[in-house]
C-alpha atoms as a PDB file:
ATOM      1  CA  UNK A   1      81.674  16.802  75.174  1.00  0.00           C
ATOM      2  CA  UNK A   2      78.308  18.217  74.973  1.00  0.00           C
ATOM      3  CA  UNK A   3      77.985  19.118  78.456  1.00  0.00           C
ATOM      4  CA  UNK A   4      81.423  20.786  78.929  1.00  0.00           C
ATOM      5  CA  UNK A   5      80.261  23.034  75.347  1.00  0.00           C
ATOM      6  CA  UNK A   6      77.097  23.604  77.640  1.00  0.00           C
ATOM      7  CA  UNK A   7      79.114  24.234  80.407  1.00  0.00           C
ATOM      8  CA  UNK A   8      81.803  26.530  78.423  1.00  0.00           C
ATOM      9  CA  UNK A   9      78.927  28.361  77.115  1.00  0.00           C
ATOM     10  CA  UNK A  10      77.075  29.206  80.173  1.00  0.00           C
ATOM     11  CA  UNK A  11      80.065  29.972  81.949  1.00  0.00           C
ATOM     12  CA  UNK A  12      80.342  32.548  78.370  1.00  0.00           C
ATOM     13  CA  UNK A  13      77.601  33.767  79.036  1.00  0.00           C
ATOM     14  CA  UNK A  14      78.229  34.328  82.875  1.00  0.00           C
ATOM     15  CA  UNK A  15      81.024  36.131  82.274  1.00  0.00           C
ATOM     16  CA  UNK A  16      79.305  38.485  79.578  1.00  0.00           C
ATOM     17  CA  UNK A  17      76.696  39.352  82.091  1.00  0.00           C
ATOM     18  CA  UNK A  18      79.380  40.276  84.716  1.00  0.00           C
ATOM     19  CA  UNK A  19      80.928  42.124  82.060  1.00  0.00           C
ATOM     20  CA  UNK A  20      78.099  44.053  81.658  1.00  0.00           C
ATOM     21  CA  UNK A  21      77.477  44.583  85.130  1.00  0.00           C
ATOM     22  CA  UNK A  22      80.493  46.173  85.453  1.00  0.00           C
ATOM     23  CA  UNK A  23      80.114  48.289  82.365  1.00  0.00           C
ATOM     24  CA  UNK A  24      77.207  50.234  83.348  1.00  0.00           C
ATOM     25  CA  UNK A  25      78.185  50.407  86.664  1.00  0.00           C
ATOM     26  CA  UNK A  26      81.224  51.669  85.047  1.00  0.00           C
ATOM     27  CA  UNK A  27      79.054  54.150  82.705  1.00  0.00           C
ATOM     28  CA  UNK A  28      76.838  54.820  86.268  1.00  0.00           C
ATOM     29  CA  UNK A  29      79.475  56.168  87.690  1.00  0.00           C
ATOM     30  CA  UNK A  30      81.302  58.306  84.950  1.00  0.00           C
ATOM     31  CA  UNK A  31      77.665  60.195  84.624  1.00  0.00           C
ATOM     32  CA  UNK A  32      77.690  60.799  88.552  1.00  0.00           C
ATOM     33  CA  UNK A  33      81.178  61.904  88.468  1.00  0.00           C
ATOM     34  CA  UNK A  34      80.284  64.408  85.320  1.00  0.00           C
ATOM     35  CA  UNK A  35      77.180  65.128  87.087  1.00  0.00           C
ATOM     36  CA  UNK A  36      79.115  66.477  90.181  1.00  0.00           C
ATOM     37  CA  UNK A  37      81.559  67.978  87.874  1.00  0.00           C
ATOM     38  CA  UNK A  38      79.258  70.248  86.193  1.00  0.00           C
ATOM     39  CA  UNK A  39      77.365  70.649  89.728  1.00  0.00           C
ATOM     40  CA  UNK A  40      81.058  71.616  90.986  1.00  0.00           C
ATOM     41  CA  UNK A  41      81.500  73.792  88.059  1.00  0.00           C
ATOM     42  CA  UNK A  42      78.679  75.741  88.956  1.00  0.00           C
ATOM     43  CA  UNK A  43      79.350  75.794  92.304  1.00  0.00           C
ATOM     44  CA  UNK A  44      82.341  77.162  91.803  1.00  0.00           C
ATOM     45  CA  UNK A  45      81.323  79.649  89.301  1.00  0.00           C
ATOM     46  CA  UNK A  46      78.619  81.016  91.859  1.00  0.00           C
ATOM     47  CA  UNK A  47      81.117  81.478  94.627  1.00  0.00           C
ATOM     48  CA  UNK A  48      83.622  83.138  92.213  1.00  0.00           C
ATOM     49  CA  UNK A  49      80.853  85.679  91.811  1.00  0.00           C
ATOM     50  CA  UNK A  50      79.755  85.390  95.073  1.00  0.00           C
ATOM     51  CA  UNK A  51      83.827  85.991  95.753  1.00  0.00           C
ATOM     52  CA  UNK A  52      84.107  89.095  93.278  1.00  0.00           C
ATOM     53  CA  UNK A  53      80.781  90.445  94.534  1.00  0.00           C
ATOM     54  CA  UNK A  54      82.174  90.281  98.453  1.00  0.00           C
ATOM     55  CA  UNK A  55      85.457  91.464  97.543  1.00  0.00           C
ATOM     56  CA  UNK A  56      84.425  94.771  95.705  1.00  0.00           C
ATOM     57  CA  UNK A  57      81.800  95.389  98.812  1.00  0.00           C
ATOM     58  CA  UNK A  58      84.720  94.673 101.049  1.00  0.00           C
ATOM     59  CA  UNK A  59      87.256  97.060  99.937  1.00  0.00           C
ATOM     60  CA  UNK A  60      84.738  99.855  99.445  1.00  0.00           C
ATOM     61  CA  UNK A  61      83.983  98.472 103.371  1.00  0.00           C
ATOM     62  CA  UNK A  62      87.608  98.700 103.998  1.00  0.00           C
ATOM     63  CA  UNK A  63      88.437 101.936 102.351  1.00  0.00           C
ATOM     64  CA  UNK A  64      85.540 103.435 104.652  1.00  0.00           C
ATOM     65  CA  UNK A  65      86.661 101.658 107.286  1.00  0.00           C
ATOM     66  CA  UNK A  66      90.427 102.519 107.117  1.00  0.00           C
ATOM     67  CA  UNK A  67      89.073 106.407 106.823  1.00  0.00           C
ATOM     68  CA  UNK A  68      87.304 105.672 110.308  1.00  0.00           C
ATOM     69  CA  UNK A  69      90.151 104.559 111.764  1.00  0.00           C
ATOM     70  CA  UNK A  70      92.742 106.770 110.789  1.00  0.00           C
ATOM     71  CA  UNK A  71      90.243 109.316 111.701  1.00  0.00           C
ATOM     72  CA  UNK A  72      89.542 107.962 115.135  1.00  0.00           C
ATOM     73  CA  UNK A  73      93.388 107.609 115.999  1.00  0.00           C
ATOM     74  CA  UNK A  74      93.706 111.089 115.069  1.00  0.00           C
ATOM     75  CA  UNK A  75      91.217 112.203 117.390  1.00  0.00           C
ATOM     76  CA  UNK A  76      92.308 109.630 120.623  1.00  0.00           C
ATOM     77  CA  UNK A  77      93.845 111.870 122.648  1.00  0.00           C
ATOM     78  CA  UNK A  78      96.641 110.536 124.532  1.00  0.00           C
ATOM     79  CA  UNK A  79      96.277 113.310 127.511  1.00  0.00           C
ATOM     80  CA  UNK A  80      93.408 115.799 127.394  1.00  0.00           C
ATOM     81  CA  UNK A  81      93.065 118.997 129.788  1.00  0.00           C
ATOM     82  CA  UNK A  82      91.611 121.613 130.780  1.00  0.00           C
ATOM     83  CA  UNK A  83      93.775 124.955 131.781  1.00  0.00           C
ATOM     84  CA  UNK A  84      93.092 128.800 132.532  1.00  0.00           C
ATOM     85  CA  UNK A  85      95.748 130.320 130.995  1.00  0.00           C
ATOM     86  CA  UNK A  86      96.596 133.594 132.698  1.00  0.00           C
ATOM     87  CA  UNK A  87      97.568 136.125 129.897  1.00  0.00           C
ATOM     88  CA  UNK A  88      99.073 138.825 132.217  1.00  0.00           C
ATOM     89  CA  UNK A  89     102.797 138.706 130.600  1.00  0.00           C
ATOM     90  CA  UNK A  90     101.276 140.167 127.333  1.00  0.00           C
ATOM     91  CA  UNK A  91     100.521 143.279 129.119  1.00  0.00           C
ATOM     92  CA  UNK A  92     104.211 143.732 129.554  1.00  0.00           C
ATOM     93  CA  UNK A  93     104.681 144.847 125.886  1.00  0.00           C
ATOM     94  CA  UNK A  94     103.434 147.937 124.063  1.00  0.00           C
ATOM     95  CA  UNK A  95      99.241 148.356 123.705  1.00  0.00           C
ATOM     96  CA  UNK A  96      99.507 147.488 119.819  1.00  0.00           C
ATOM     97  CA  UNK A  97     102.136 143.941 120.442  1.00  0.00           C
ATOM     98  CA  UNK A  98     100.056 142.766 122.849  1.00  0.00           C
ATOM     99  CA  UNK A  99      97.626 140.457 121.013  1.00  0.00           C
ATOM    100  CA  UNK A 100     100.537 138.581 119.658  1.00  0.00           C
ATOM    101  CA  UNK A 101     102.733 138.515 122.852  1.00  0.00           C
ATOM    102  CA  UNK A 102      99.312 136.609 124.506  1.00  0.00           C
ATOM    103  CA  UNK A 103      98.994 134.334 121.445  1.00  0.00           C
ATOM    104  CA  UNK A 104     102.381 133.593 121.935  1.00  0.00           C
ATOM    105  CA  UNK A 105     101.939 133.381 126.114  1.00  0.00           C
ATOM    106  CA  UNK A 106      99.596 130.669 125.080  1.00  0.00           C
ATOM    107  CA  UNK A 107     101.548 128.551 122.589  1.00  0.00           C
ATOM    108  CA  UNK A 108     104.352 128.461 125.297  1.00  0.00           C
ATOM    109  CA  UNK A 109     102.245 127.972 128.119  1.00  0.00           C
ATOM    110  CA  UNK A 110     100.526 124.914 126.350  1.00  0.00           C
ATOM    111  CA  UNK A 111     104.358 123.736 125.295  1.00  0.00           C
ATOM    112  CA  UNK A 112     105.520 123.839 129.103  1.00  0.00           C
ATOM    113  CA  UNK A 113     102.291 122.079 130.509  1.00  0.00           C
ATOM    114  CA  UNK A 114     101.340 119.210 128.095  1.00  0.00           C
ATOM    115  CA  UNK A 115     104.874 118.832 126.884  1.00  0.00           C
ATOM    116  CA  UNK A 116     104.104 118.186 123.154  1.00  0.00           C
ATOM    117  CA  UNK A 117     106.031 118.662 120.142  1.00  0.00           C
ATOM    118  CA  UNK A 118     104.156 121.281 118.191  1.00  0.00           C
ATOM    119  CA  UNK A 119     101.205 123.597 119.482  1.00  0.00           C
ATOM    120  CA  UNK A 120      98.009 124.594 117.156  1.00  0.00           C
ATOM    121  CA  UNK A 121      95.603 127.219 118.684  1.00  0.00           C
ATOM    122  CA  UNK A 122      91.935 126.748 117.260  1.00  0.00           C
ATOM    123  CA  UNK A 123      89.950 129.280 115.295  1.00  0.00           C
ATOM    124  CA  UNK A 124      88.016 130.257 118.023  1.00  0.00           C
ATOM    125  CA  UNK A 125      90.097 130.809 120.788  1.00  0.00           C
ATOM    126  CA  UNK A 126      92.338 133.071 118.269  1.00  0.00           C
ATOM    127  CA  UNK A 127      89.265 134.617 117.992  1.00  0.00           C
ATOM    128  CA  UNK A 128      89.262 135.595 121.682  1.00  0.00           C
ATOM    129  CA  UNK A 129      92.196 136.585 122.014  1.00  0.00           C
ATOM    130  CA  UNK A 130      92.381 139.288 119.208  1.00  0.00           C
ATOM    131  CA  UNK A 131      88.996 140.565 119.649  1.00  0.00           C
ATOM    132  CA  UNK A 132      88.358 144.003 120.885  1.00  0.00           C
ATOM    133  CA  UNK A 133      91.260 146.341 121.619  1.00  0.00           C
ATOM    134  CA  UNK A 134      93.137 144.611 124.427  1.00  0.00           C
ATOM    135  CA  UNK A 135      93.252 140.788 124.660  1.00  0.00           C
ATOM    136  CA  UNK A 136      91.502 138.993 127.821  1.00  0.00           C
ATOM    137  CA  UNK A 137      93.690 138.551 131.192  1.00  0.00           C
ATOM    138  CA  UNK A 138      92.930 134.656 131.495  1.00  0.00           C
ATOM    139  CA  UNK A 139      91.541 132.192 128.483  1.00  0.00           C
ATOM    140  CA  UNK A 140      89.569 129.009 129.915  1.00  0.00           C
ATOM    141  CA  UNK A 141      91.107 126.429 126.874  1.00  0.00           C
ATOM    142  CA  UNK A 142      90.709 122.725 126.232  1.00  0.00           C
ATOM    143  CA  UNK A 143      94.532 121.131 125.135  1.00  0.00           C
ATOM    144  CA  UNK A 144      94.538 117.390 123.628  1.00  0.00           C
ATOM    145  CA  UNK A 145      98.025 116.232 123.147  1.00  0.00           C
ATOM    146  CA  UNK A 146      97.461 112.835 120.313  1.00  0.00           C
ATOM    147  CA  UNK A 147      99.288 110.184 119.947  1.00  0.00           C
ATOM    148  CA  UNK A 148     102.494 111.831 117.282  1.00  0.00           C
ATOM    149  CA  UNK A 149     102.649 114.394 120.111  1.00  0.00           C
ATOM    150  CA  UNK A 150     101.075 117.598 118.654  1.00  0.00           C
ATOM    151  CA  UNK A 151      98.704 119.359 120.586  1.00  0.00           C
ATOM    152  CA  UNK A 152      95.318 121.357 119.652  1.00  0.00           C
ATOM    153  CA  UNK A 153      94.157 123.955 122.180  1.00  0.00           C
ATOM    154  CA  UNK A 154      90.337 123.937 121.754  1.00  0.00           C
ATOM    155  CA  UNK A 155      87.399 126.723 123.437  1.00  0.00           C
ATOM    156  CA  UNK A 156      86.011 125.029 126.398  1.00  0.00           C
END
């Protein structure tokens, strides 16, 4: 009997120490896994502000950006030219209708040639036409039709 007690209590004891074993390996891991909690915590808190940081710079990017564009598709012409638009018909009317009648020789001209939906004479080349007291015979313009159809007639 003495041996198995011997026996019963090493085999106690055995057991205890596995017990252990297993407890702090048990205890081991729970402080990794809070370790990479908190690490993932903070990891996650930087790239949330990383996140909010890149996402304010991106729509003030995009908002910039989306200016640019519509900006740019505006200004791709879809046909682009270069006419000399003889103004001769506007000498048909009387000497103080004539400014208009060439404006108007122009819009139609432009309408006829480029085949756009809506016609919009610059500044300047209005400017040519009703300067002085009779307007010119022939205007040298540039016409860019865009994409919706409307086309500018520009001062070469």
């Amino acid at each position: 009997m003495g041996e198995s007690m011997a026996e019963e209590a090493s085999k106690k004891n055995e057991e205890r120490a596995k017990k252990d074993e297993k407890t702090k390996e048990v205890e081991k891991v729970k402080a990794e896994a809070k370790l990479a909690k908190t690490a993932n915590q903070e990891k996650t808190k930087k790239e949330a502000q990383n996140k909010a940081e890149g996402k304010k710079e991106k729509k003030k990017e995009t908002k910039k950006e989306a200016k640019k564009k519509v900006k740019e598709e505006k200004e791709k012409p879809v046909l682009e030219r270069v006419y000399t638009v003889p103004l001769r018909k506007a000498y048909d009317k009387p000497r103080t209708k004539r400014h208009k009648r060439a404006v108007n020789v122009l819009r139609s001209f432009i309408q006829r040639h480029m085949k756009g939906i809506a016609v919009k004479i610059d500044n300047a080349v209005n400017n040519i036409i009703w300067k002085g007291q009779k307007p010119p015979r022939r205007v040298k313009v540039k016409a860019v039709k865009d994409k919706d159809g409307v086309v500018r007639v520009k001062k070469v």
